[in-house]
C-alpha atoms as a PDB file:
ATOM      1  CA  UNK A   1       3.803 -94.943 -74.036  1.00  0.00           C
ATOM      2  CA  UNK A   2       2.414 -94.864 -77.554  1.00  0.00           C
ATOM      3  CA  UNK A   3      -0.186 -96.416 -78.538  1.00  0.00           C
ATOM      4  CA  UNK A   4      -1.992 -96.648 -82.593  1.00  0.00           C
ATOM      5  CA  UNK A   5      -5.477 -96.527 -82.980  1.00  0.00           C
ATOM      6  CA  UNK A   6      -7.008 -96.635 -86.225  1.00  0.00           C
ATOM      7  CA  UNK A   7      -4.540 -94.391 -87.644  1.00  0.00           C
ATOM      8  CA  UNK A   8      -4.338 -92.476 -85.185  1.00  0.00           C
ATOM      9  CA  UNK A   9      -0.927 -92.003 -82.718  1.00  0.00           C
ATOM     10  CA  UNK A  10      -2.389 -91.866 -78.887  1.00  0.00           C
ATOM     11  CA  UNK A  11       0.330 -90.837 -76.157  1.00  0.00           C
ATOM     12  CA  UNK A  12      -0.618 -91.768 -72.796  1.00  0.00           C
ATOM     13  CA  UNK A  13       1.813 -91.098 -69.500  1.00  0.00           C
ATOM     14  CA  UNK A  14       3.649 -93.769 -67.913  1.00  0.00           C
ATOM     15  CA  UNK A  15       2.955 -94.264 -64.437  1.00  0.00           C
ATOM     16  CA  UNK A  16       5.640 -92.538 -62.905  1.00  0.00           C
ATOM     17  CA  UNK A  17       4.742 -88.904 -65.023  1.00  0.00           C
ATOM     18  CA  UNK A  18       0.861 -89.789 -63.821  1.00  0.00           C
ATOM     19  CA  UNK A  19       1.995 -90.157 -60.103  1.00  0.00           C
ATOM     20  CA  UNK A  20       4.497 -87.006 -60.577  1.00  0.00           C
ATOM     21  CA  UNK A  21       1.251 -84.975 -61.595  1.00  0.00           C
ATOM     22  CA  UNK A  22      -0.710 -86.269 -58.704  1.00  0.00           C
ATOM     23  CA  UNK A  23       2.192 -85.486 -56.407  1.00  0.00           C
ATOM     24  CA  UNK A  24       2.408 -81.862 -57.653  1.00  0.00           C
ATOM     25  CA  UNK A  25      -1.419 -81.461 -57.456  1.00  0.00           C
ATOM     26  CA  UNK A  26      -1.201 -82.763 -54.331  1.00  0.00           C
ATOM     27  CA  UNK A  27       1.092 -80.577 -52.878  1.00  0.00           C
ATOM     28  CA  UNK A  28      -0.523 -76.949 -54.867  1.00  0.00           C
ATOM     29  CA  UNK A  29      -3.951 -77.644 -53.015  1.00  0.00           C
ATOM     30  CA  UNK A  30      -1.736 -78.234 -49.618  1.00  0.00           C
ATOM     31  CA  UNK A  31      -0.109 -74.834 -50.014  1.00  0.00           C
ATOM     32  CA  UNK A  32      -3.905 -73.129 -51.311  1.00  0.00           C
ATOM     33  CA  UNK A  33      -5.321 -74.776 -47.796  1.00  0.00           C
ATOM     34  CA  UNK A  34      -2.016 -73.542 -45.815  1.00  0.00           C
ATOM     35  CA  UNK A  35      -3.035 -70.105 -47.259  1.00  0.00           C
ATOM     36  CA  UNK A  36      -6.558 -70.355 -46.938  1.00  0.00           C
ATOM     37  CA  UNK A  37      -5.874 -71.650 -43.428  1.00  0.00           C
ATOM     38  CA  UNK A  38      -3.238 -68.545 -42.931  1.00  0.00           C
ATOM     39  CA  UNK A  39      -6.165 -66.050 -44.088  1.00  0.00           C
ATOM     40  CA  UNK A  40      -9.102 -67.972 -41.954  1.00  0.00           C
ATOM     41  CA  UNK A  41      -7.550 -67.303 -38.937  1.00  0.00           C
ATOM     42  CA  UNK A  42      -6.870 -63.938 -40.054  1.00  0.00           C
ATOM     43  CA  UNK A  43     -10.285 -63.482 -40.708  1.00  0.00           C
ATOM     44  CA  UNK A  44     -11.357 -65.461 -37.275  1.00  0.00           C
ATOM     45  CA  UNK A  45      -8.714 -62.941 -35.120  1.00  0.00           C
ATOM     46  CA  UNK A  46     -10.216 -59.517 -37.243  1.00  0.00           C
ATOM     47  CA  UNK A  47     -13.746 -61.211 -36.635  1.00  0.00           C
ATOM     48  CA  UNK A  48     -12.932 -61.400 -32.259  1.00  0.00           C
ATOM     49  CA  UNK A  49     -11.275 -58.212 -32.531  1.00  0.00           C
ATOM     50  CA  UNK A  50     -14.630 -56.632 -33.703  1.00  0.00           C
ATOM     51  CA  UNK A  51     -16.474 -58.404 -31.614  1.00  0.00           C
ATOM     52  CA  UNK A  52     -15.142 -57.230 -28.711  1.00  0.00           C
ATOM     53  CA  UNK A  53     -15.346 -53.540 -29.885  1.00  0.00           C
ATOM     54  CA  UNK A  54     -18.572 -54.134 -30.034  1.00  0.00           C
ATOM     55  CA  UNK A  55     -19.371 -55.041 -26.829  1.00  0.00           C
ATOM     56  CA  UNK A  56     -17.451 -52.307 -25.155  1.00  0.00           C
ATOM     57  CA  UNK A  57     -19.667 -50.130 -27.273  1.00  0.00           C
ATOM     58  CA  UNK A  58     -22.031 -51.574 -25.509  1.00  0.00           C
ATOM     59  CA  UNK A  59     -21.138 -51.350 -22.382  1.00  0.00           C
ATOM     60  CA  UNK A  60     -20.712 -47.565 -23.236  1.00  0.00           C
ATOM     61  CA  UNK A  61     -23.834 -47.038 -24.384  1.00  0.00           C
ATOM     62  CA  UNK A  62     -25.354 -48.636 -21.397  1.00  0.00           C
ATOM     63  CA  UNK A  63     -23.460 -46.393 -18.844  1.00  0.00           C
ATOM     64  CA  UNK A  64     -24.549 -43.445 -20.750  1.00  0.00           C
ATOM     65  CA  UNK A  65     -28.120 -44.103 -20.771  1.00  0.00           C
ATOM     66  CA  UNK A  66     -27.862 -44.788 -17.113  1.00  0.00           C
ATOM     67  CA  UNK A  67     -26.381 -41.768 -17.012  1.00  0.00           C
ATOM     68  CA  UNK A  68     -29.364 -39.891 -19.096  1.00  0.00           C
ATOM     69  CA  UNK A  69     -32.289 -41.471 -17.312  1.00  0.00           C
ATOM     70  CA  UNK A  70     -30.724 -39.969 -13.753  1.00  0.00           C
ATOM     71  CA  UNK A  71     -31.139 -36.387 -15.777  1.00  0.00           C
ATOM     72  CA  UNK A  72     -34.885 -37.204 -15.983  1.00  0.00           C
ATOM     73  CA  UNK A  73     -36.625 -33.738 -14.528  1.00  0.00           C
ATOM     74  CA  UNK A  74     -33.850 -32.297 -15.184  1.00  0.00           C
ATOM     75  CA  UNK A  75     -34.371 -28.559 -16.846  1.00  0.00           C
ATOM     76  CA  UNK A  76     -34.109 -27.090 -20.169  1.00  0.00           C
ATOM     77  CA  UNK A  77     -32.032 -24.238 -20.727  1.00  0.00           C
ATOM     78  CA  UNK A  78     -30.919 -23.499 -24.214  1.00  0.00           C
ATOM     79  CA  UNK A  79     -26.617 -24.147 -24.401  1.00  0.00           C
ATOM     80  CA  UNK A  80     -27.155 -25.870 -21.169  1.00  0.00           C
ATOM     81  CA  UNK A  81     -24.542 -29.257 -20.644  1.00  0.00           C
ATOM     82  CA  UNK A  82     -25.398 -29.920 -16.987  1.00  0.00           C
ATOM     83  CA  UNK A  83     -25.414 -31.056 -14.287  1.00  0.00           C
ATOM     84  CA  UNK A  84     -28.632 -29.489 -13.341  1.00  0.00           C
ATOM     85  CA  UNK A  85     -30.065 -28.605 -16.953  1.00  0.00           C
ATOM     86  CA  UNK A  86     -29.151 -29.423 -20.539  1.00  0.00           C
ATOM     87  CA  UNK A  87     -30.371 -28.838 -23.854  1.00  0.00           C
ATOM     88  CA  UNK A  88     -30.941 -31.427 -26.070  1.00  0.00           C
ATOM     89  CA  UNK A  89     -27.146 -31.815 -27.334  1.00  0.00           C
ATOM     90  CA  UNK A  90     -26.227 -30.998 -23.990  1.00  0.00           C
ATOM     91  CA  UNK A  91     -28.006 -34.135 -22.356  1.00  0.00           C
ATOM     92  CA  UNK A  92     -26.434 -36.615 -24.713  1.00  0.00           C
ATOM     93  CA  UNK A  93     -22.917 -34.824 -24.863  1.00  0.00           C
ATOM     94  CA  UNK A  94     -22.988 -35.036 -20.667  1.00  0.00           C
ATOM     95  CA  UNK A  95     -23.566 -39.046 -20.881  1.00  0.00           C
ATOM     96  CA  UNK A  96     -21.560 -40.080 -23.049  1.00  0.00           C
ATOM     97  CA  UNK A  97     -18.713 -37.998 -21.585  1.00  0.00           C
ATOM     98  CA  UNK A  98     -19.579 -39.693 -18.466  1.00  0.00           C
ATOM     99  CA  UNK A  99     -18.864 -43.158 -20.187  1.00  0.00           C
ATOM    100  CA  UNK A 100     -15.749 -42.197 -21.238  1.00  0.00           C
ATOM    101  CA  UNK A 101     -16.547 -40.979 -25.114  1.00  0.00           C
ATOM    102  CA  UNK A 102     -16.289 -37.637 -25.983  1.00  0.00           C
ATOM    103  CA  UNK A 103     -19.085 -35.885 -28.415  1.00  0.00           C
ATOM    104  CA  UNK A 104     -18.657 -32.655 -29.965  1.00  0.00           C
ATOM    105  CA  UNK A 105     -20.885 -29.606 -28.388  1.00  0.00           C
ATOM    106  CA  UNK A 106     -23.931 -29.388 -30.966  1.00  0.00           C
ATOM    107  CA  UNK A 107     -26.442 -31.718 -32.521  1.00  0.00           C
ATOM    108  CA  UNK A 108     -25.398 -30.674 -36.714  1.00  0.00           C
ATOM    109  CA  UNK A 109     -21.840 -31.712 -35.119  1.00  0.00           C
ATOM    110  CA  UNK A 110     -22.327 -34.715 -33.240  1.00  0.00           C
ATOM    111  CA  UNK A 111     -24.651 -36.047 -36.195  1.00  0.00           C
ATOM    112  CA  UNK A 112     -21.467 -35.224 -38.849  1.00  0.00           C
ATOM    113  CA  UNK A 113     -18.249 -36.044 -36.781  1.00  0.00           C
ATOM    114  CA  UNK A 114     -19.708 -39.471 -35.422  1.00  0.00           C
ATOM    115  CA  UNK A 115     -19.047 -42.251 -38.491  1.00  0.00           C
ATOM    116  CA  UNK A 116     -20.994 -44.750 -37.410  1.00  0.00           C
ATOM    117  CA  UNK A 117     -24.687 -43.936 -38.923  1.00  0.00           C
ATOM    118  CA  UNK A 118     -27.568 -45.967 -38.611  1.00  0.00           C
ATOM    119  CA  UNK A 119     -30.905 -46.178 -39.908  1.00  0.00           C
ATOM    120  CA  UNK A 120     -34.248 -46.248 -37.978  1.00  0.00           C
ATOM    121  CA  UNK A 121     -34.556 -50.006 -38.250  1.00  0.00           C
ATOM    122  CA  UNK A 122     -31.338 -51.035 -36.752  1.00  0.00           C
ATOM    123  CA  UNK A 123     -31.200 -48.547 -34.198  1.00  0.00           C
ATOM    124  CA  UNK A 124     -30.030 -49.606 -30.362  1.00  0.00           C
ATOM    125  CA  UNK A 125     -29.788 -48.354 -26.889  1.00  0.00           C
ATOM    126  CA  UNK A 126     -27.409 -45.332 -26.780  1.00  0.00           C
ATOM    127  CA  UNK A 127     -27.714 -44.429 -30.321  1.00  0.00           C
ATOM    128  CA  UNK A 128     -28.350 -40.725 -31.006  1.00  0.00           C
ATOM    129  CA  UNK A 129     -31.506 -39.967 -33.148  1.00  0.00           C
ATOM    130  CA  UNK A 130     -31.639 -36.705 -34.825  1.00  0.00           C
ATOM    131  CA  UNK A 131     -34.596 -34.778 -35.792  1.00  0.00           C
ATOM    132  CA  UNK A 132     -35.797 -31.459 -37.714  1.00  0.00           C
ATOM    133  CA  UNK A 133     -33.050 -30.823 -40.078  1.00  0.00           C
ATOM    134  CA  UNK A 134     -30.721 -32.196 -36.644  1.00  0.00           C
ATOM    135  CA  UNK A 135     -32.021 -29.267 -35.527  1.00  0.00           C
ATOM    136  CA  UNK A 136     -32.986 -31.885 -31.617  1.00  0.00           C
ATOM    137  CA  UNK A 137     -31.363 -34.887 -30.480  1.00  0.00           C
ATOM    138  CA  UNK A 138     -32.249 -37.644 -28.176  1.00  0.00           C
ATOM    139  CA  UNK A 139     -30.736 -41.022 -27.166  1.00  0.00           C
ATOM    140  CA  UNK A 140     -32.741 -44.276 -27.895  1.00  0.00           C
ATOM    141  CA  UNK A 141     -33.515 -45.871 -25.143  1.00  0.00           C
ATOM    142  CA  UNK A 142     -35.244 -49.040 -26.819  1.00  0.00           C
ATOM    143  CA  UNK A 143     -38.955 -50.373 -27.469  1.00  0.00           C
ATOM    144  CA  UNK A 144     -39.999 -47.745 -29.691  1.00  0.00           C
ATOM    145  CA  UNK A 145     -38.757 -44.397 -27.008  1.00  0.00           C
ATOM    146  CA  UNK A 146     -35.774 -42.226 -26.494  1.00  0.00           C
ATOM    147  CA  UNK A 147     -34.844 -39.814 -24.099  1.00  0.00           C
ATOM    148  CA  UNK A 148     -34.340 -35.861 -24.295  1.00  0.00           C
ATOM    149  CA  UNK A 149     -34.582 -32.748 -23.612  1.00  0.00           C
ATOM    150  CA  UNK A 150     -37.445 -31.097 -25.375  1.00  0.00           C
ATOM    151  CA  UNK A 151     -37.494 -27.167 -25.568  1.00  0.00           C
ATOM    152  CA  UNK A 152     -37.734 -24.474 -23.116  1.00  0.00           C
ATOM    153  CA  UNK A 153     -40.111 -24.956 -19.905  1.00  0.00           C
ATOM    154  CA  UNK A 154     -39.963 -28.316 -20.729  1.00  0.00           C
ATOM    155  CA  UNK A 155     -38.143 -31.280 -18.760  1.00  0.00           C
ATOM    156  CA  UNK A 156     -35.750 -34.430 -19.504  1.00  0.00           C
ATOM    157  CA  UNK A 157     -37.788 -36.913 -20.159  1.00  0.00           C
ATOM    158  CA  UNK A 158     -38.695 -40.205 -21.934  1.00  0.00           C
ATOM    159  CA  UNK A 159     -41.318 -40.279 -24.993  1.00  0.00           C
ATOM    160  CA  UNK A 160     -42.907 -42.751 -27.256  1.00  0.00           C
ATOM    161  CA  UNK A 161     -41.269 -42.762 -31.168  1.00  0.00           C
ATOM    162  CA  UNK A 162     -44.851 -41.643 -32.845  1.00  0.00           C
ATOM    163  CA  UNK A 163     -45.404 -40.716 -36.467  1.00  0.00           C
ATOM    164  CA  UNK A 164     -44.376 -37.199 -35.928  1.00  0.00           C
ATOM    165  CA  UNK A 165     -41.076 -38.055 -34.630  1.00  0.00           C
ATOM    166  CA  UNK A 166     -40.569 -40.574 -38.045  1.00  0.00           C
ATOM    167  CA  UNK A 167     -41.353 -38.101 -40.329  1.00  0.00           C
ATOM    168  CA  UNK A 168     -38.821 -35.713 -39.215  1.00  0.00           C
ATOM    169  CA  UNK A 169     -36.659 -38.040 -38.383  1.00  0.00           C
ATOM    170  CA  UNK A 170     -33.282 -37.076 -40.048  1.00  0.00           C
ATOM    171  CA  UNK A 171     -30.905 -40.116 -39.051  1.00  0.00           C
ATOM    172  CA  UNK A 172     -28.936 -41.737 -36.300  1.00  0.00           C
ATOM    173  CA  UNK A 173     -25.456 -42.571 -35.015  1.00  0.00           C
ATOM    174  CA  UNK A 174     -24.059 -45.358 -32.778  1.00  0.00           C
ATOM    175  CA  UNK A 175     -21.170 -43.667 -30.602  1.00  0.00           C
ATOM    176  CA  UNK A 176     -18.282 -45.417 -29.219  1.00  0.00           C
ATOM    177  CA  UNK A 177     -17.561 -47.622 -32.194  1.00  0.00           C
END
């Protein structure tokens, strides 16, 4: 349709051209919901697939502490891995070997072959925390303590997270992920 206005030559779309747009519109935002629908549950499957790592991470790290916190008394003796007496890479190697994830023998090692880092703030049960230049580990055993094996004539044992152990506090790792 043509229409004049002043001078000036208007063209406007019949009805059938509008409704053709409208039907073509219509059907491009079907097919961007079909794929947005396609990559939502994508997204939903990825997001219960994680999830559920997660909590068998979980469950890992529980078992492991367990695990740990039977050690308590336990001795030190330098390149020890148990049972009986550990060192401090020793301890956490022997529980989480006995929950089924394998940690390599010393703490420089188990701080760079586990991916998973995490900082001070975020840390959880079962996470290893490494200290003076990862020259110790200990597993965190939550509310502010973590369990380890301390140095020579010393024992397994649980202690408090004071300022000392934050200032040389190097970083942490979440096994099992």
């Amino acid at each position: 349709m043509t229409v004049t206005a002043g001078g000036l030559v208007l063209h406007a779309p019949t009805a059938p051209a509008a409704q053709a747009a409208t039907t073509s519109d219509t059907a491009g935002v079907s097919s961007v919901r079909a794929v947005t629908a396609a990559g939502t549950a994508k997204s939903a499957k990825a997001a219960r697939k994680r999830a559920a790592k997660i909590a068998r991470q979980k469950v890992k790290a529980g078992k492991a502490l367990t695990v740990a916190k039977n050690q308590i008394g336990d001795p030190y003796r330098y390149g020890a891995t148990g049972p009986g007496s550990f060192d401090c890479s020793g301890l956490v190697q022997f529980a989480w070997n006995k929950a089924g994830v394998k940690l390599p023998r010393v703490a420089s090692s188990q701080f760079a072959r586990i991916r998973n880092k995490v900082s001070w703030k975020n840390l959880k049960p079962g996470d290893l925390m490494f200290f003076n230049g990862l020259g110790h580990v200990g597993m965190y055993v939550g509310k502010g303590k973590m369990i380890h094996s301390p140095r020579t004539g010393e024992r397994v044992r649980i202690d408090k997270l004071g300022g000392w152990r934050k200032s040389s506090f190097v970083g942490a790792v979440r096994p099992g992920l």
